[in-house]
Protein backbone atom coordinates (compact mmCIF):
# COMPACT_ATOMS: atom_id res chain seq x y z
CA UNK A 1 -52.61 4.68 129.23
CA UNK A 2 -51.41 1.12 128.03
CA UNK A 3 -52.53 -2.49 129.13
CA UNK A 4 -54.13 -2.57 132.47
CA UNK A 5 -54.35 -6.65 134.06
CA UNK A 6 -57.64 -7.95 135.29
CA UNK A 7 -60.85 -9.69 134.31
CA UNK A 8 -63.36 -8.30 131.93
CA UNK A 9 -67.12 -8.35 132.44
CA UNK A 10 -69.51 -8.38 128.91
CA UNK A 11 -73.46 -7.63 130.13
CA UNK A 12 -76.88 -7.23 127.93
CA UNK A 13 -79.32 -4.48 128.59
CA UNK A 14 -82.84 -3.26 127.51
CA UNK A 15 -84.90 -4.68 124.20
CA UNK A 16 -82.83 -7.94 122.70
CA UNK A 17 -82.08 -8.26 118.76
CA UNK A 18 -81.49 -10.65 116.55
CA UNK A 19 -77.56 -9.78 117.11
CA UNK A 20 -76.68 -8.62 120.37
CA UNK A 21 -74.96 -12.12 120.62
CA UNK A 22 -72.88 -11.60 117.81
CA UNK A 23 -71.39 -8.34 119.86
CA UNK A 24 -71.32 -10.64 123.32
CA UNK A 25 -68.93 -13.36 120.97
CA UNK A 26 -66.64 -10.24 119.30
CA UNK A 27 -65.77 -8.85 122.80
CA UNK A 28 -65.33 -12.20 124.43
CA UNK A 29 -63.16 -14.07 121.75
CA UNK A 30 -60.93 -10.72 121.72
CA UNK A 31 -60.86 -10.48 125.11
CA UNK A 32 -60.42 -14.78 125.79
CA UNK A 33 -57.11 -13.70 123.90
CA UNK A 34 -55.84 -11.30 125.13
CA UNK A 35 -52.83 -11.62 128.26
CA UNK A 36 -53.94 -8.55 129.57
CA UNK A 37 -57.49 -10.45 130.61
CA UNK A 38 -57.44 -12.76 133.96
CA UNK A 39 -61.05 -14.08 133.23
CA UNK A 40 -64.12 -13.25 131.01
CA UNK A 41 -67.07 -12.89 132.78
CA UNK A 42 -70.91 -12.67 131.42
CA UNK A 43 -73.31 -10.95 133.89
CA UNK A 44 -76.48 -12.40 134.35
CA UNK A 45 -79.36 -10.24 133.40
CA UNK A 46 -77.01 -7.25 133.09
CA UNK A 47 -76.15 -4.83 135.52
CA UNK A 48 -78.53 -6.80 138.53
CA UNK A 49 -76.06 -9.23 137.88
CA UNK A 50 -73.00 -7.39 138.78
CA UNK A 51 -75.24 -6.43 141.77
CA UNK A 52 -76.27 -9.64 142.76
CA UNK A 53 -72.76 -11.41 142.08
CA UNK A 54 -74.04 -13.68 139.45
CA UNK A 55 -71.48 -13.93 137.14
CA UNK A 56 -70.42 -16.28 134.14
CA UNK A 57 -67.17 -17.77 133.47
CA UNK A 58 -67.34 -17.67 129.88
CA UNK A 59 -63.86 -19.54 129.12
CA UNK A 60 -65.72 -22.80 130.78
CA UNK A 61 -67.90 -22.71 127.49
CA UNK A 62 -67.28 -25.18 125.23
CA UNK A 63 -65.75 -22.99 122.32
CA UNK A 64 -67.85 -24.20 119.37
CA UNK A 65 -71.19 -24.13 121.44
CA UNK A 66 -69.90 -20.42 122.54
CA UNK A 67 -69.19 -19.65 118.63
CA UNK A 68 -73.28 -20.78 117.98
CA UNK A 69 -74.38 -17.67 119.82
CA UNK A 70 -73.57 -15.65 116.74
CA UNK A 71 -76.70 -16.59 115.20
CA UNK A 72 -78.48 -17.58 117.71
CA UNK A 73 -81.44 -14.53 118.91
CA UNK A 74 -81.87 -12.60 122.27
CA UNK A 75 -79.68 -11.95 124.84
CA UNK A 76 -77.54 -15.05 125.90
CA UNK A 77 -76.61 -13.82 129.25
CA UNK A 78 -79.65 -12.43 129.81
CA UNK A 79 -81.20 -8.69 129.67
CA UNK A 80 -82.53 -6.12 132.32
CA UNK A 81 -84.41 -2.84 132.82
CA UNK A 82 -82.89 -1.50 135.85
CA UNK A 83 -82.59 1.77 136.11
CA UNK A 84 -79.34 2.57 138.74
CA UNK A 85 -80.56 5.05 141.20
CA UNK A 86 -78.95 9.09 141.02
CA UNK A 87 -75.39 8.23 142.67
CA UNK A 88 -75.60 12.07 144.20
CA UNK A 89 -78.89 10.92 146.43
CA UNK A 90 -78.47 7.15 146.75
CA UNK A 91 -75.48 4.88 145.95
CA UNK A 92 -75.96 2.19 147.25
CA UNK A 93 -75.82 0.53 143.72
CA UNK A 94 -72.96 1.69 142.62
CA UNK A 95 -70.76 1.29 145.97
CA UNK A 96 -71.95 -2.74 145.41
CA UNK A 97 -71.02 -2.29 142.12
CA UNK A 98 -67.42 -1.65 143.16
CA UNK A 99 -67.63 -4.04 145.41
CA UNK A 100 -67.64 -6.35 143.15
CA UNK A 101 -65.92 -5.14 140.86
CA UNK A 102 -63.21 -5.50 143.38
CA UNK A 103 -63.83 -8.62 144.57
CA UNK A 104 -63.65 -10.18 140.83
CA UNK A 105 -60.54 -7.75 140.01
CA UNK A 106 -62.72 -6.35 136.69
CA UNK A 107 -60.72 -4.00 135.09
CA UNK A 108 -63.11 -3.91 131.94
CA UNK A 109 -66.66 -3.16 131.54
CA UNK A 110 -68.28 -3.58 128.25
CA UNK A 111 -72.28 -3.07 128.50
CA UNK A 112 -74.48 -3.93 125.36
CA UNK A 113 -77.29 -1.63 124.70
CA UNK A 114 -80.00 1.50 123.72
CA UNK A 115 -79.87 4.64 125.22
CA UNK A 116 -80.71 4.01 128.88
CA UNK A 117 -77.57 1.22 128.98
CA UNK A 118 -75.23 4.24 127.79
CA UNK A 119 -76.37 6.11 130.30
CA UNK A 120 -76.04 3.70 132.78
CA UNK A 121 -72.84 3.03 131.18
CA UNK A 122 -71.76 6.74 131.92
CA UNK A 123 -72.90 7.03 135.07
CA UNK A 124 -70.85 4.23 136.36
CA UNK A 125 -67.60 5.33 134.53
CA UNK A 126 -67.82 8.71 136.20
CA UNK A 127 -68.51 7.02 139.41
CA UNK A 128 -65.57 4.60 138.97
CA UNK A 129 -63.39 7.49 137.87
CA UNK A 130 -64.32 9.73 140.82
CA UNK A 131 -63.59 6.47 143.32
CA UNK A 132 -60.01 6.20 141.43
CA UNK A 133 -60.73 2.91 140.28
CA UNK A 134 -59.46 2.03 136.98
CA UNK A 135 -61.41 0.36 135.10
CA UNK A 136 -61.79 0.58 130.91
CA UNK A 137 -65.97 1.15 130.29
CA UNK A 138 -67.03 0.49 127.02
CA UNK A 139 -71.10 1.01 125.57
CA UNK A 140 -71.31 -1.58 122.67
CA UNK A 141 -74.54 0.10 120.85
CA UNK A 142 -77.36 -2.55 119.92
CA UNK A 143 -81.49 -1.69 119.09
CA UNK A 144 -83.83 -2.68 116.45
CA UNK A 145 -85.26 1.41 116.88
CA UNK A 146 -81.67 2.76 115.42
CA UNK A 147 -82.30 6.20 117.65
CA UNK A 148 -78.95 6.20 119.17
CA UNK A 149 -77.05 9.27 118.42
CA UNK A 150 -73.52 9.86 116.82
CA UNK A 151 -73.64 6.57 115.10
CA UNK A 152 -74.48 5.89 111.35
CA UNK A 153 -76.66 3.09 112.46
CA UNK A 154 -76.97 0.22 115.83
CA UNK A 155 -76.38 -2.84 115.47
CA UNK A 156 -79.63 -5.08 115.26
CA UNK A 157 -81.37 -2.77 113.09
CA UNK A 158 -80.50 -4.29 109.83
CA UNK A 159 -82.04 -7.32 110.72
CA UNK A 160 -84.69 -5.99 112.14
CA UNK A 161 -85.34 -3.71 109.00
CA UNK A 162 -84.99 -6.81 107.10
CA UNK A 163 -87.72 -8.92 108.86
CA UNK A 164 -89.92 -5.95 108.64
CA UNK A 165 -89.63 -5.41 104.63
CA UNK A 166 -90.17 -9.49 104.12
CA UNK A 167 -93.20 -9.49 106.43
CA UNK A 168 -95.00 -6.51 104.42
CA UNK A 169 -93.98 -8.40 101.18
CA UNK A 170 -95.57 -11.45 102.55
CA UNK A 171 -98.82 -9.76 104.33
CA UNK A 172 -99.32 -7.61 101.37
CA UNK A 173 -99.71 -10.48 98.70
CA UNK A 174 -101.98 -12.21 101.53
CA UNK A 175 -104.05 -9.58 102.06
CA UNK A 176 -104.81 -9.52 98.33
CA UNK A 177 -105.59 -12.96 97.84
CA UNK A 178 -109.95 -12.88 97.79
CA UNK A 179 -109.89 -10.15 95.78
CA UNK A 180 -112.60 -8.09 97.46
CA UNK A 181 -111.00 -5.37 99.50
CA UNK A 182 -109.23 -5.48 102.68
CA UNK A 183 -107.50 -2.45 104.61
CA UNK A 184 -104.98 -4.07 106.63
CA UNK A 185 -102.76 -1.84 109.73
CA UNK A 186 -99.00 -3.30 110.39
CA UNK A 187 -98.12 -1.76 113.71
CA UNK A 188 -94.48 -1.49 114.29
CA UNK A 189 -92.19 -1.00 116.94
CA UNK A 190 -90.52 2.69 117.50
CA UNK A 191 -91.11 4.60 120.31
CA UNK A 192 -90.03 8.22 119.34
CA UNK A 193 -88.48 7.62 116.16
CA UNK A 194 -89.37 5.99 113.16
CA UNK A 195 -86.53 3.92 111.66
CA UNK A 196 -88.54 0.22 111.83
CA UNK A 197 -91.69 1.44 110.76
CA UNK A 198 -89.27 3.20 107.45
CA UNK A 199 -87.72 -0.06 106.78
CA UNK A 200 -91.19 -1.39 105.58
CA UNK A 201 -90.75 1.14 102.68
CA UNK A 202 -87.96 -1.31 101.16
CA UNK A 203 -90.76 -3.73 100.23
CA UNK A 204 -92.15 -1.36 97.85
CA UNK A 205 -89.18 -2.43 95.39
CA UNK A 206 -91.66 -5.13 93.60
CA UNK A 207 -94.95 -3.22 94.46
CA UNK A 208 -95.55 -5.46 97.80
CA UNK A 209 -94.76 -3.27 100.22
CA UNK A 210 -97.23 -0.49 102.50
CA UNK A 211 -99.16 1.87 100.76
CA UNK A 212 -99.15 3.87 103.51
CA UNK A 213 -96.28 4.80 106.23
CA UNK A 214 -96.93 6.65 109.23
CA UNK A 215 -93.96 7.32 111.74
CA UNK A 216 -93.42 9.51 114.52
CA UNK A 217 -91.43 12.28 113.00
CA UNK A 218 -94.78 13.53 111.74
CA UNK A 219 -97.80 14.39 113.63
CA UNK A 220 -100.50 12.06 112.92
CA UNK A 221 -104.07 13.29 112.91
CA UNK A 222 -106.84 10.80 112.41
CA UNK A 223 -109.19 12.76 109.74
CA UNK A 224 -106.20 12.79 107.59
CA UNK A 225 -105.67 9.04 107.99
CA UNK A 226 -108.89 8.29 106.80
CA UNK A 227 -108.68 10.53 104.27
CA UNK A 228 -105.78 8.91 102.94
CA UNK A 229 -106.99 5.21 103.64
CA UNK A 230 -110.46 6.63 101.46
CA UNK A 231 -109.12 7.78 98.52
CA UNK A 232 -106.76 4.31 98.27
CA UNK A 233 -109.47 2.18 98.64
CA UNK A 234 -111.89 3.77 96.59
CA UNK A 235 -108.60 3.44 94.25
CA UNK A 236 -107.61 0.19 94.59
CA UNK A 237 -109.68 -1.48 97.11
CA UNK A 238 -106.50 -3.17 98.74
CA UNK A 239 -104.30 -0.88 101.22
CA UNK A 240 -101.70 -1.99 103.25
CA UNK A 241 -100.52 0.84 106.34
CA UNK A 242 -97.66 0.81 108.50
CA UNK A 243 -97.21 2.38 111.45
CA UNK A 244 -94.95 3.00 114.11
CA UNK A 245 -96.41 2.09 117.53
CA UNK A 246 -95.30 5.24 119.18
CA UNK A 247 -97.41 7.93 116.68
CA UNK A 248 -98.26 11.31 118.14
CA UNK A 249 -100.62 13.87 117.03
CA UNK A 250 -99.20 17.32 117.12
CA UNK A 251 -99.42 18.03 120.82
CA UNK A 252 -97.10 15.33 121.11
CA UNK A 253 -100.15 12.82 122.58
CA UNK A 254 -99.72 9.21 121.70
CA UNK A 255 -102.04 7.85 119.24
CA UNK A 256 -103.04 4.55 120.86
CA UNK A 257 -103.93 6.56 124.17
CA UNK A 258 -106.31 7.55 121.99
CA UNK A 259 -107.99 4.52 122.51
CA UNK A 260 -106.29 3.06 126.12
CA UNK A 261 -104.47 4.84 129.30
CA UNK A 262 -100.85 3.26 127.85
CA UNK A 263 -99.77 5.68 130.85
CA UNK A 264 -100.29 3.06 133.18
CA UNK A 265 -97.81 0.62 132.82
CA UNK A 266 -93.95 2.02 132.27
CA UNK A 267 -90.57 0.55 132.54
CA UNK A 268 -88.01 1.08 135.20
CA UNK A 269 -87.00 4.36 133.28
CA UNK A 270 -90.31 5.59 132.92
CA UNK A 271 -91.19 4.48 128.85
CA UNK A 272 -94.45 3.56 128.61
CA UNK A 273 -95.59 0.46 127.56
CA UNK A 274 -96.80 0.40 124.00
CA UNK A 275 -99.17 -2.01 121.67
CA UNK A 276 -102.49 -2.27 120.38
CA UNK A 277 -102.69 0.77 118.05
CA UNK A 278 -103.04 -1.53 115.19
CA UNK A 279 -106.58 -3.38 116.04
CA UNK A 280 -107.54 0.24 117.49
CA UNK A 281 -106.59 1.78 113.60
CA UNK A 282 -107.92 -0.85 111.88
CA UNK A 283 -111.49 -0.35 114.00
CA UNK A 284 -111.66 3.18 113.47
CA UNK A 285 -111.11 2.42 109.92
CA UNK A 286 -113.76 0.12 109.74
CA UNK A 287 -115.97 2.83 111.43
CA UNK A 288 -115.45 5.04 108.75
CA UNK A 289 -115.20 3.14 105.66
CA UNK A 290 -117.28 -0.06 105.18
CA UNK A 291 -114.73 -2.76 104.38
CA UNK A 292 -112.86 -6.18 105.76
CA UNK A 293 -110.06 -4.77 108.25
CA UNK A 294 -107.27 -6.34 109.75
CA UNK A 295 -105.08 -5.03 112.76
CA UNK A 296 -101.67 -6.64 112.94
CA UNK A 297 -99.01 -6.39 115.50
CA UNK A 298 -95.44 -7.91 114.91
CA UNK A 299 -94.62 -7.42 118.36
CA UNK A 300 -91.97 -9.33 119.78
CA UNK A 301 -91.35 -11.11 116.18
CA UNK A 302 -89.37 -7.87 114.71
CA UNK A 303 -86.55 -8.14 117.27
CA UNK A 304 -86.10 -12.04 117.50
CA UNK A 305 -86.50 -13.19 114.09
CA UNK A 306 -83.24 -14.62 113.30
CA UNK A 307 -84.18 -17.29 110.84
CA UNK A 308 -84.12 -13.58 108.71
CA UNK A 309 -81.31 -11.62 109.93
CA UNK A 310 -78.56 -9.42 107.92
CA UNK A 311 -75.80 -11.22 107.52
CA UNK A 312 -74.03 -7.47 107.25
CA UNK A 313 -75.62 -6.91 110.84
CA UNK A 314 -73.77 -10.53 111.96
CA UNK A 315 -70.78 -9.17 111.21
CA UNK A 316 -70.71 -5.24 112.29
CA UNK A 317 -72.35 -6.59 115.38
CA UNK A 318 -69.50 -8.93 116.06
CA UNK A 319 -67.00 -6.11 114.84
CA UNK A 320 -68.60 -3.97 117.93
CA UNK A 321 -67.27 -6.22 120.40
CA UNK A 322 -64.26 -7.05 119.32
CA UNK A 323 -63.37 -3.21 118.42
CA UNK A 324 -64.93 -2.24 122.43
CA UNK A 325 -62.47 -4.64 123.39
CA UNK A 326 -59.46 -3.68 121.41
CA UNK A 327 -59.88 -0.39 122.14
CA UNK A 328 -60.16 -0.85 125.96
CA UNK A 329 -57.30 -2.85 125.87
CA UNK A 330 -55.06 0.05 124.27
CA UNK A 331 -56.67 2.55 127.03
CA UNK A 332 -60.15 3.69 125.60
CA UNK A 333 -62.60 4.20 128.24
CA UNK A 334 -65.72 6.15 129.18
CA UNK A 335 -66.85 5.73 124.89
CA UNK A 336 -69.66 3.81 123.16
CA UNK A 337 -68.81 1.88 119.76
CA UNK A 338 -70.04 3.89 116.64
CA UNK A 339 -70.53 3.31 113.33
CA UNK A 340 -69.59 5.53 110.21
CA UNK A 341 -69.85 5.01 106.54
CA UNK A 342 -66.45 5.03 104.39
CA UNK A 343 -66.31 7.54 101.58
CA UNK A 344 -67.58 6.04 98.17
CA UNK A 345 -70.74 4.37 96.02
CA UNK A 346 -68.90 1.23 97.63
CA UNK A 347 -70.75 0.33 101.35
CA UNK A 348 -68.14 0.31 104.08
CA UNK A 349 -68.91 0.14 107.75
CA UNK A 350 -66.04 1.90 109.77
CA UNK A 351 -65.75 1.87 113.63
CA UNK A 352 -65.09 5.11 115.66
CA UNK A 353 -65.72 6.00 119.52
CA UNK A 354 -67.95 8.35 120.73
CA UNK A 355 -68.38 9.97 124.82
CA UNK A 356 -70.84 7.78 126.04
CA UNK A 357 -72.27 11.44 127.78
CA UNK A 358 -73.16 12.40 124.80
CA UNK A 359 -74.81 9.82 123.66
CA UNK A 360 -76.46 8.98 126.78
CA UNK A 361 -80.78 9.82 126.41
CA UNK A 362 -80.50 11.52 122.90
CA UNK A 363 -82.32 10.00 120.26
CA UNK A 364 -81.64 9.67 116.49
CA UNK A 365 -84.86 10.73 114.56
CA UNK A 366 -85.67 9.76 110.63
CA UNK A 367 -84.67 13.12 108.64
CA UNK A 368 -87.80 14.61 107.99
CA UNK A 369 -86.36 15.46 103.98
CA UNK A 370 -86.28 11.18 103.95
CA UNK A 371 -90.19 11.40 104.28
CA UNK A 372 -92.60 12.62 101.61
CA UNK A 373 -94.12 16.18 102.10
CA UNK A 374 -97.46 14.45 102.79
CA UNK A 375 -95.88 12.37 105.65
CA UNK A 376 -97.01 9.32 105.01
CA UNK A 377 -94.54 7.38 102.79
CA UNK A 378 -90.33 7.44 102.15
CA UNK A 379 -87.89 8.90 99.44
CA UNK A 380 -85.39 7.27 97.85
CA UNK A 381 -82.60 8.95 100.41
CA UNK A 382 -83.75 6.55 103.13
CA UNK A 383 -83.79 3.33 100.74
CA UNK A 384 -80.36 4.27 100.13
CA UNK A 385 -79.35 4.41 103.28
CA UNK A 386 -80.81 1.33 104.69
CA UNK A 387 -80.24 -1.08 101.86
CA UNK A 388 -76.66 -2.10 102.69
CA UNK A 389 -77.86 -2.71 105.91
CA UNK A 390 -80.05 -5.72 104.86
CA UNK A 391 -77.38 -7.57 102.78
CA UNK A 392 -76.58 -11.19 103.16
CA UNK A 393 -77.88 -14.17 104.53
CA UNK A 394 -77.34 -15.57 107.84
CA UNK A 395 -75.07 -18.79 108.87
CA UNK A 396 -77.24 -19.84 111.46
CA UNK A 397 -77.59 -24.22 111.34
CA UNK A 398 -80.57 -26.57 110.90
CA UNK A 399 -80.81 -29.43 112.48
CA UNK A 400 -83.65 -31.25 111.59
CA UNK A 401 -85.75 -28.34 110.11
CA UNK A 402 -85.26 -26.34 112.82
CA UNK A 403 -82.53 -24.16 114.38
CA UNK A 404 -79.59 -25.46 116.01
CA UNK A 405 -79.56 -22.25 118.77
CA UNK A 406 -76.10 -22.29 121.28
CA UNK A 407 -77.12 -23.92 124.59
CA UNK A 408 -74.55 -22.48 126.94
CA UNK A 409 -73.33 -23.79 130.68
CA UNK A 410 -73.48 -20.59 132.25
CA UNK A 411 -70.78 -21.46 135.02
CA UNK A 412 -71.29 -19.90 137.91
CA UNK A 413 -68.00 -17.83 138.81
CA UNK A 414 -65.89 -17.27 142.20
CA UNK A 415 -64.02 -14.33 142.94
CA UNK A 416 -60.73 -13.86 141.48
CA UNK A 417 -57.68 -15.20 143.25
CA UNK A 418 -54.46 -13.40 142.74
CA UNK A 419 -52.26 -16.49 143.16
């Protein structure tokens, strides 16, 4: 296949990062050059945008308010949870997809996202494919959880990490300031797998970081947390934990249900909404062992916190659109972006393309050898892995004190014309 003529579509899906952006600018300015594009369109809030019409022209953007979004957090065009229903018993959604498709001429598809958005990425590929539409679908990976498969690492994890490791250096000298003995519980976000909760490890490089680390690769049991918490404070009076949100014990039962149904409220594709193990740790703590406890949740902060993002993550996230593009353009389709590492003590991030079906629902886990045998702290294997990954400051403005974010148009397009 060679250069296929007709307008190219960029949308944002699932959880935002601090650098999802950065991948919506690398596709766009590739694509904004290209002679094989007609017009660049951003969907609004994802794929319901496609489905409601609502899309962007992105060339009306002024180019150096366009070039801010690089550094500027969340997702732009806006983000979605929609969950496309099974094209083999209802599809609707994907016959208005085409629809539109038609109707705008979109010959390339480039979603941003986790696992769901690949998946939803596949499913309409095969759907175009089988309708003999041509149209180039790219996934362009992006999550702070890093648990996509058959890629080194996601884009947006690197900052994340990075916010996480400063925010345990700060908490932990705060939490030592009076001198009389805190226990204080970090809760951090990761579903299934650990990676965030790791990257709190890193802190440890100056003594400031968790004393504790509790992820989801290991079954968590409560008598041995307290255990552990007991014989550190006893120790040194001041303990700092972290722990991923999405703990288990080992029938696989989530932690904080423990403590609240968190099987009431789920997403479109059935997750289920997470938060509050933290205060519920640090009170069962404080049950057991008489001392000043703190529950902390970074929340929302972790994925948003661009004032602290990787300027390494800037870049590879950027390099993820622009390489979707490129490769669509030369006749790459039904793939999602991946990363490797170059041969060499030297870090080098290479690009390489993976099927998008088999990437679709798997999840990357933290490699159980990276985690000490007692499961509650990381070896050296993951600090090597993750430390490139953090590099680098970013090049986002201030104006005034504060951030200068992009402020974008958001043009409301028309269907193509073929004049």
């Amino acid at each position: 296949m060679g250069k296929l003529k007709g307008a190219c579509v960029i949308g944002q899906s699932g959880g935002p990062t601090s650098v999802i952006n950065s991948s919506v600018l690398g596709c766009a300015e590739a694509a904004m050059k290209s002679d094989s594009v007609t017009k660049t369109y951003g969907a609004d809030h994802g794929i319901t945008g496609i489905l409601n019409e609502k899309l962007y022209d992105l060339s009306l953007e002024d180019p150096d308010e366009l070039a801010r979004i690089k550094f500027t957090p969340s997702a732009i065009l806006g983000s979605c949870r929609y969950k496309l229903h099974d094209p083999l018993t209802d599809a609707t959604d994907f016959y208005r997809l085409l629809e539109t498709f038609k109707r705008y001429d979109v010959r390339y598809f480039f979603y941003s996202g986790g696992n769901d958005s690949m998946d939803t990425c596949s499913k309409i590929s095969a759907f175009l494919m089988h309708n003999d539409y041509e149209c180039r679908v790219i996934g362009i990976p992006k999550t702070i959880d890093n648990d996509l498969a058959m890629t080194d690492h996601c884009p947006g994890y690197g900052s994340a990490a990075k916010y996480v490791a400063y925010t345990c250096m700060e908490v932990g000298l705060d939490s030592k300031v009076y001198g009389n003995g805190s226990i204080t519980v970090l809760e951090i976000m990761g579903r299934n797998a650990g990676w965030l909760t790791a990257a709190s490890a890193i802190a440890n490089r100056d003594g400031l970081g968790p004393d504790l680390v509790y992820l989801p690769e290991v079954p968590f049991d409560l008598a041995n947390f307290i255990a552990d918490v007991s014989k550190l404070y006893k120790r040194q009076k001041d303990v700092l934990i972290t722990v991923s949100e999405g703990i288990k014990d080992k029938n696989g039962t989530y932690i904080s249900s423990y403590f609240s149904d968190t099987s009431k409220d789920r997403d479109a594709f059935g997750h289920a909404q997470m938060g509050g193990l933290a205060g519920s740790l640090a009170n069962f703590a404080n049950s057991k062992i008489n001392a000043k406890v703190r529950g902390i949740e970074l929340s929302l902060l972790q994925r948003c916190a661009a004032h602290a993002a990787s300027a390494t993550d800037i870049e590879e996230a950027y390099l993820a659109g622009q390489a979707a593009f490129n490769a669509a353009e030369s006749g790459v389709t039904d793939k999602m972006v991946a990363f490797e590492r170059a041969e060499g003590p030297v870090y080098k991030c290479l690009t390489k393309f993976v099927d998008l079906v088999e990437v679709a629902n798997q999840e990357k886990k933290v490699p159980r050898e990276w985690i000490n045998a007692a499961g509650n702290g990381l070896l050296k294997p993951f600090i090597d892995y993750v430390a490139p990954l953090i590099q680098g400051e970013t090049g986002l403005k201030i104006e005034g004190g504060l951030p200068r974010f992009a402020k974008l148009k958001k043009i409301m397009s028309r269907p193509y014309q073929n004049t």
